[in-house]
N, C-alpha and C. Protein backbone atom coordinates (compact mmCIF):
# COMPACT_ATOMS: atom_id res chain seq x y z
N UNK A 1 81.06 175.17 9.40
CA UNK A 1 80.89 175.42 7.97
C UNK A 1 81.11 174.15 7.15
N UNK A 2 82.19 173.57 7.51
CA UNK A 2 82.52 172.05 6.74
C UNK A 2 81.19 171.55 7.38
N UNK A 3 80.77 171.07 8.19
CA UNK A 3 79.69 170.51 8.42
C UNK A 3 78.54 170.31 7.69
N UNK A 4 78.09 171.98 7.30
CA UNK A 4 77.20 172.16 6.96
C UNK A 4 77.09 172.02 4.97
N UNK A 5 78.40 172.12 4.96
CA UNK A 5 78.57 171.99 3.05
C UNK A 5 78.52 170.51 3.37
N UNK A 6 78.90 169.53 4.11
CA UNK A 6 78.76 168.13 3.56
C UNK A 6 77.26 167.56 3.89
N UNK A 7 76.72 168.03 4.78
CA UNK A 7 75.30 167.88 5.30
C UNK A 7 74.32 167.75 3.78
N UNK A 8 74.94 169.63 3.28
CA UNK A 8 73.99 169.86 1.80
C UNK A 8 74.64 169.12 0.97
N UNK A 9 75.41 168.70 0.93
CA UNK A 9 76.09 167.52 -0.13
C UNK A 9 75.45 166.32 -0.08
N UNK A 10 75.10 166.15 1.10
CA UNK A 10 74.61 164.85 1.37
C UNK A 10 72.88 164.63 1.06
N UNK A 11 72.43 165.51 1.58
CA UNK A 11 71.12 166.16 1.27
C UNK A 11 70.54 166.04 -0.19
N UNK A 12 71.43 167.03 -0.75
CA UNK A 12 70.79 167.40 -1.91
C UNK A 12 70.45 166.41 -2.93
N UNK A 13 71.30 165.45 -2.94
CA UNK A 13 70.99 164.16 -3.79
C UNK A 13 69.78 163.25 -3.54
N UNK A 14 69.59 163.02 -1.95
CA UNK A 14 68.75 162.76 -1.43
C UNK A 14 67.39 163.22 -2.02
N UNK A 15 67.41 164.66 -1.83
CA UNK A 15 66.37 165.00 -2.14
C UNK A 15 65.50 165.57 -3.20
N UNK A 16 66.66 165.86 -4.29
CA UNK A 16 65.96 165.89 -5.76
C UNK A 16 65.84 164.64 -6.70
N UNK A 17 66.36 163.49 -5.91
CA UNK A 17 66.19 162.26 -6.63
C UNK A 17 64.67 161.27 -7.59
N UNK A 18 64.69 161.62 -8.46
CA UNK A 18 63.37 161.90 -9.05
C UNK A 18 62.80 162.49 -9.19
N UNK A 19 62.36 163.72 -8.25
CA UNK A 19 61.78 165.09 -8.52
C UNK A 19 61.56 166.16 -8.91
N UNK A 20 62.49 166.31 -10.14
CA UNK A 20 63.46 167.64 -10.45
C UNK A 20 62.81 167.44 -11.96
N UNK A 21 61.87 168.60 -11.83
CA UNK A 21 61.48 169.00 -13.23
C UNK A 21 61.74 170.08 -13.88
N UNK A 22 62.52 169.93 -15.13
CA UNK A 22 63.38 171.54 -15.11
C UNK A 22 61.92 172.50 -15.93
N UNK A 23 62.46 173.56 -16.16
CA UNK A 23 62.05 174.60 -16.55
C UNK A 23 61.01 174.15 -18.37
N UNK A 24 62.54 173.74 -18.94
CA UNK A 24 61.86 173.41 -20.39
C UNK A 24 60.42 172.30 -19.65
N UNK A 25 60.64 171.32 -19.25
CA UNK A 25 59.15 170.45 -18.93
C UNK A 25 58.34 170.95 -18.54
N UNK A 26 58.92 172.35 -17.66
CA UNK A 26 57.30 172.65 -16.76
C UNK A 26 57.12 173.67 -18.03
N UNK A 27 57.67 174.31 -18.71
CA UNK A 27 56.54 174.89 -19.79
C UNK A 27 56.29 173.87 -20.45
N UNK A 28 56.26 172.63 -21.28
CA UNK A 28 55.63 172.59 -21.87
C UNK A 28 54.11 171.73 -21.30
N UNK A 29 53.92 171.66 -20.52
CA UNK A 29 52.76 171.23 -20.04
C UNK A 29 51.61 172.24 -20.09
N UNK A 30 50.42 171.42 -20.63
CA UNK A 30 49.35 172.43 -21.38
C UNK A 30 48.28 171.58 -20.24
N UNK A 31 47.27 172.92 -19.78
CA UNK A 31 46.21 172.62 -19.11
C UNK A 31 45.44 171.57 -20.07
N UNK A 32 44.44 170.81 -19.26
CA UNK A 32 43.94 170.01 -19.79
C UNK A 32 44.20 168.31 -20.60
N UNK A 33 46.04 168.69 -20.17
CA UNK A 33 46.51 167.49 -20.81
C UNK A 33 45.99 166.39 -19.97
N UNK A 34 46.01 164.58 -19.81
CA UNK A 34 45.61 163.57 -18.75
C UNK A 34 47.39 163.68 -18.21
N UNK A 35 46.85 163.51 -16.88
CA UNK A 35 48.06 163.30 -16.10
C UNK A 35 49.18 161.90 -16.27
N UNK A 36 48.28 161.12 -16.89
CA UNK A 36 49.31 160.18 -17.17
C UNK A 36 49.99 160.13 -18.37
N UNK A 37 49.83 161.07 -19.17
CA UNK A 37 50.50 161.45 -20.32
C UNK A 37 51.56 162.60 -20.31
N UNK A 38 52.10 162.75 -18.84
CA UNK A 38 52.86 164.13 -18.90
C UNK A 38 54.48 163.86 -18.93
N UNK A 39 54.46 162.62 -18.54
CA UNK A 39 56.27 162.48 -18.53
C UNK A 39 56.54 163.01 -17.27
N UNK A 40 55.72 163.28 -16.28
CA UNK A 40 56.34 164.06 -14.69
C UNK A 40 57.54 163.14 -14.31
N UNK A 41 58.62 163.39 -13.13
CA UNK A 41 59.45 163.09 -12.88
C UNK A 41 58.70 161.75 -11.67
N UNK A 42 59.12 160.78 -11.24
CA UNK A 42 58.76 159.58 -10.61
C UNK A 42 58.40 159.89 -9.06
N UNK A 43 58.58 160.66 -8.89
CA UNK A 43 58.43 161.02 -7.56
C UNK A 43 58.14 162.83 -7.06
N UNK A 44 57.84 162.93 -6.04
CA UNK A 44 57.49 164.16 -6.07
C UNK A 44 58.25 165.13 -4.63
N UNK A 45 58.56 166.22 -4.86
CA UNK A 45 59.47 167.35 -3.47
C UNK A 45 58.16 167.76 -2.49
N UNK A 46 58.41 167.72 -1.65
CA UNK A 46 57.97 167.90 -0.11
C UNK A 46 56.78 169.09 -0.42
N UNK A 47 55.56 168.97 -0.03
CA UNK A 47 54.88 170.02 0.01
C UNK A 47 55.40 171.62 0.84
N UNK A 48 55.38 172.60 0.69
CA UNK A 48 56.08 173.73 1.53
C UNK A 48 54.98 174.10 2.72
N UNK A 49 54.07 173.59 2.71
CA UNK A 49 53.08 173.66 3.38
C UNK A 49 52.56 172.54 4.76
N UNK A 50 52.08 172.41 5.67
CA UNK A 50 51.38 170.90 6.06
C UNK A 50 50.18 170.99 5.58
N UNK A 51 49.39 171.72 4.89
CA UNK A 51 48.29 171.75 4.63
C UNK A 51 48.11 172.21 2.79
N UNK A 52 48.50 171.07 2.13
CA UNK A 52 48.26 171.36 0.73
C UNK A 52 46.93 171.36 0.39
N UNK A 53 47.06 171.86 -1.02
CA UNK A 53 45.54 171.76 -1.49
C UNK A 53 45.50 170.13 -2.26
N UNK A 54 44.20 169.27 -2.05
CA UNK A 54 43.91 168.15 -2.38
C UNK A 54 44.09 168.08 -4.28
N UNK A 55 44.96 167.11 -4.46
CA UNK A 55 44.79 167.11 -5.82
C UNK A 55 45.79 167.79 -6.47
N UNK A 56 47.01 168.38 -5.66
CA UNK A 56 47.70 169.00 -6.13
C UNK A 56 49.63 168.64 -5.83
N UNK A 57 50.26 168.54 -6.75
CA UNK A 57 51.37 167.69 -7.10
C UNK A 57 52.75 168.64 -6.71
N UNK A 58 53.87 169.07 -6.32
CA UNK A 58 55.12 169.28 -5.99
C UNK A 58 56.02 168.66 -6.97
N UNK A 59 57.12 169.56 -7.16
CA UNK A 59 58.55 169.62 -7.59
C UNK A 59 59.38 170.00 -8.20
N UNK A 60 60.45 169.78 -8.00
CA UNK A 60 61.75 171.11 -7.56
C UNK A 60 62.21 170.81 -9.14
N UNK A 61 62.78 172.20 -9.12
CA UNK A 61 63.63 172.76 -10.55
C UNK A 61 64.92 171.88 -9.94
N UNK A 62 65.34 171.65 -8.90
CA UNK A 62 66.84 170.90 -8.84
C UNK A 62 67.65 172.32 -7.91
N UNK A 63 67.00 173.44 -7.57
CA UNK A 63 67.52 174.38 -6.79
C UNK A 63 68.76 173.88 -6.00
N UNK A 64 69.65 174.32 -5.57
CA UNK A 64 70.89 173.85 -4.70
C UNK A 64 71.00 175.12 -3.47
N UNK A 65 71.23 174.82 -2.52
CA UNK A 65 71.32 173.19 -1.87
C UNK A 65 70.11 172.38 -1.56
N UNK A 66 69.10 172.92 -1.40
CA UNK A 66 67.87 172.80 -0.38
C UNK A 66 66.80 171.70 -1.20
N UNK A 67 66.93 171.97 -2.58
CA UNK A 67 65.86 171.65 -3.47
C UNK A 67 64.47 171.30 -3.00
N UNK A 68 64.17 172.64 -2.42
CA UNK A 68 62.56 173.14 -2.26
C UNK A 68 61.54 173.15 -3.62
N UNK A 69 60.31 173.13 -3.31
CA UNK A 69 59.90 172.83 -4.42
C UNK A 69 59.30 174.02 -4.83
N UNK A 70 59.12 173.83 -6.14
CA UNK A 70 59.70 175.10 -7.29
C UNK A 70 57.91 175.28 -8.19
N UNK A 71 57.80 173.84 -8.29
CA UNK A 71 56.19 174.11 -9.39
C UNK A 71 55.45 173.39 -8.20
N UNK A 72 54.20 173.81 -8.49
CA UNK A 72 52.73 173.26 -8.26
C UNK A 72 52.06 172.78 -9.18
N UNK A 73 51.34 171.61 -9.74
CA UNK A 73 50.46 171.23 -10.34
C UNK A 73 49.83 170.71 -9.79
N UNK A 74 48.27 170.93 -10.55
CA UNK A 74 47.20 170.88 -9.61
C UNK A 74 45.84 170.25 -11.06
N UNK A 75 45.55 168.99 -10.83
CA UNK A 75 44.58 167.72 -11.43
C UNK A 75 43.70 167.55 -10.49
N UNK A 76 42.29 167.89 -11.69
CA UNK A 76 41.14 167.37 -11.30
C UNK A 76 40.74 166.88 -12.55
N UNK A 77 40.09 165.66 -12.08
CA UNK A 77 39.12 164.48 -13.04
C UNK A 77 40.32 163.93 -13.66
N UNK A 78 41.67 163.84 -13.29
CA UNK A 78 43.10 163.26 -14.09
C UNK A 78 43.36 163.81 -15.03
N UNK A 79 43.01 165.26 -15.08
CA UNK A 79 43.43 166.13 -16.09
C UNK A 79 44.19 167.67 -15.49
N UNK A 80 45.60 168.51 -16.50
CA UNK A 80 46.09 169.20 -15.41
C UNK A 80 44.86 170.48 -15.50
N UNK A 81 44.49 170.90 -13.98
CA UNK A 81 44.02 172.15 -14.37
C UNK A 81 44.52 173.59 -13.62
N UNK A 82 45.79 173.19 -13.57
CA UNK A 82 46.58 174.54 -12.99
C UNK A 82 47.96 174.16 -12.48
N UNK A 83 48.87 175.18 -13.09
CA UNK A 83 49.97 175.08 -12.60
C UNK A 83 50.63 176.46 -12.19
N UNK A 84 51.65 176.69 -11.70
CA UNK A 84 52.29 177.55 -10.92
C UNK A 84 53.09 177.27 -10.27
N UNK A 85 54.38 178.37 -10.68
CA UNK A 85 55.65 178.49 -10.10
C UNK A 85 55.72 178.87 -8.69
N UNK A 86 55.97 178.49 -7.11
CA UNK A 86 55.71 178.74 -5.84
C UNK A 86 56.75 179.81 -5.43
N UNK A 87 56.45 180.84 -5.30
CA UNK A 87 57.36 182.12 -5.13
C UNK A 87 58.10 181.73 -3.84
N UNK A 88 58.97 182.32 -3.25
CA UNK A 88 59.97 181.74 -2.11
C UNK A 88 59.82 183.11 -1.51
């Protein structure tokens, strides 16, 4: 058990480091905005998949311990045209 709480201790920093887009950001992002105008976080959380869809972006609300990823956004022509929360 100690093991495993310092493991996710160790982890978790690791892995929401840049990636963690909370709630208020992911609403306010409006289809159609250019992707380089969104303020996204610098980096992006692990696809949940090996087989994502092309064109389409990951990352985590900051969930604990695991910080799995939480939104999907999804740009074509560098504009957003879909987003969605990834159900668990």
């Amino acid at each position: 058990m100690i093991l495993a709480s310092v493991l996710a201790l160790v982890y978790y920093p690791l892995a929401t480091a840049g990636a963690v887009l909370d709630r208020t950001g992911y609403e306010r992002l409006r289809l159609g905005e250019p992707r380089d105008g969104l303020d996204l976080p610098r980096r992006q959380a692990a696809p949940p998949t090996d087989d994502p869809p092309a064109g389409c972006e990951y990352y985590t609300d900051g969930n604990f311990p695991f910080a799995e990823p939480t939104w999907r956004l999804c740009f074509t022509g560098g504009r957003l045209a879909s987003k969605e929360r990834i159900t668990r």
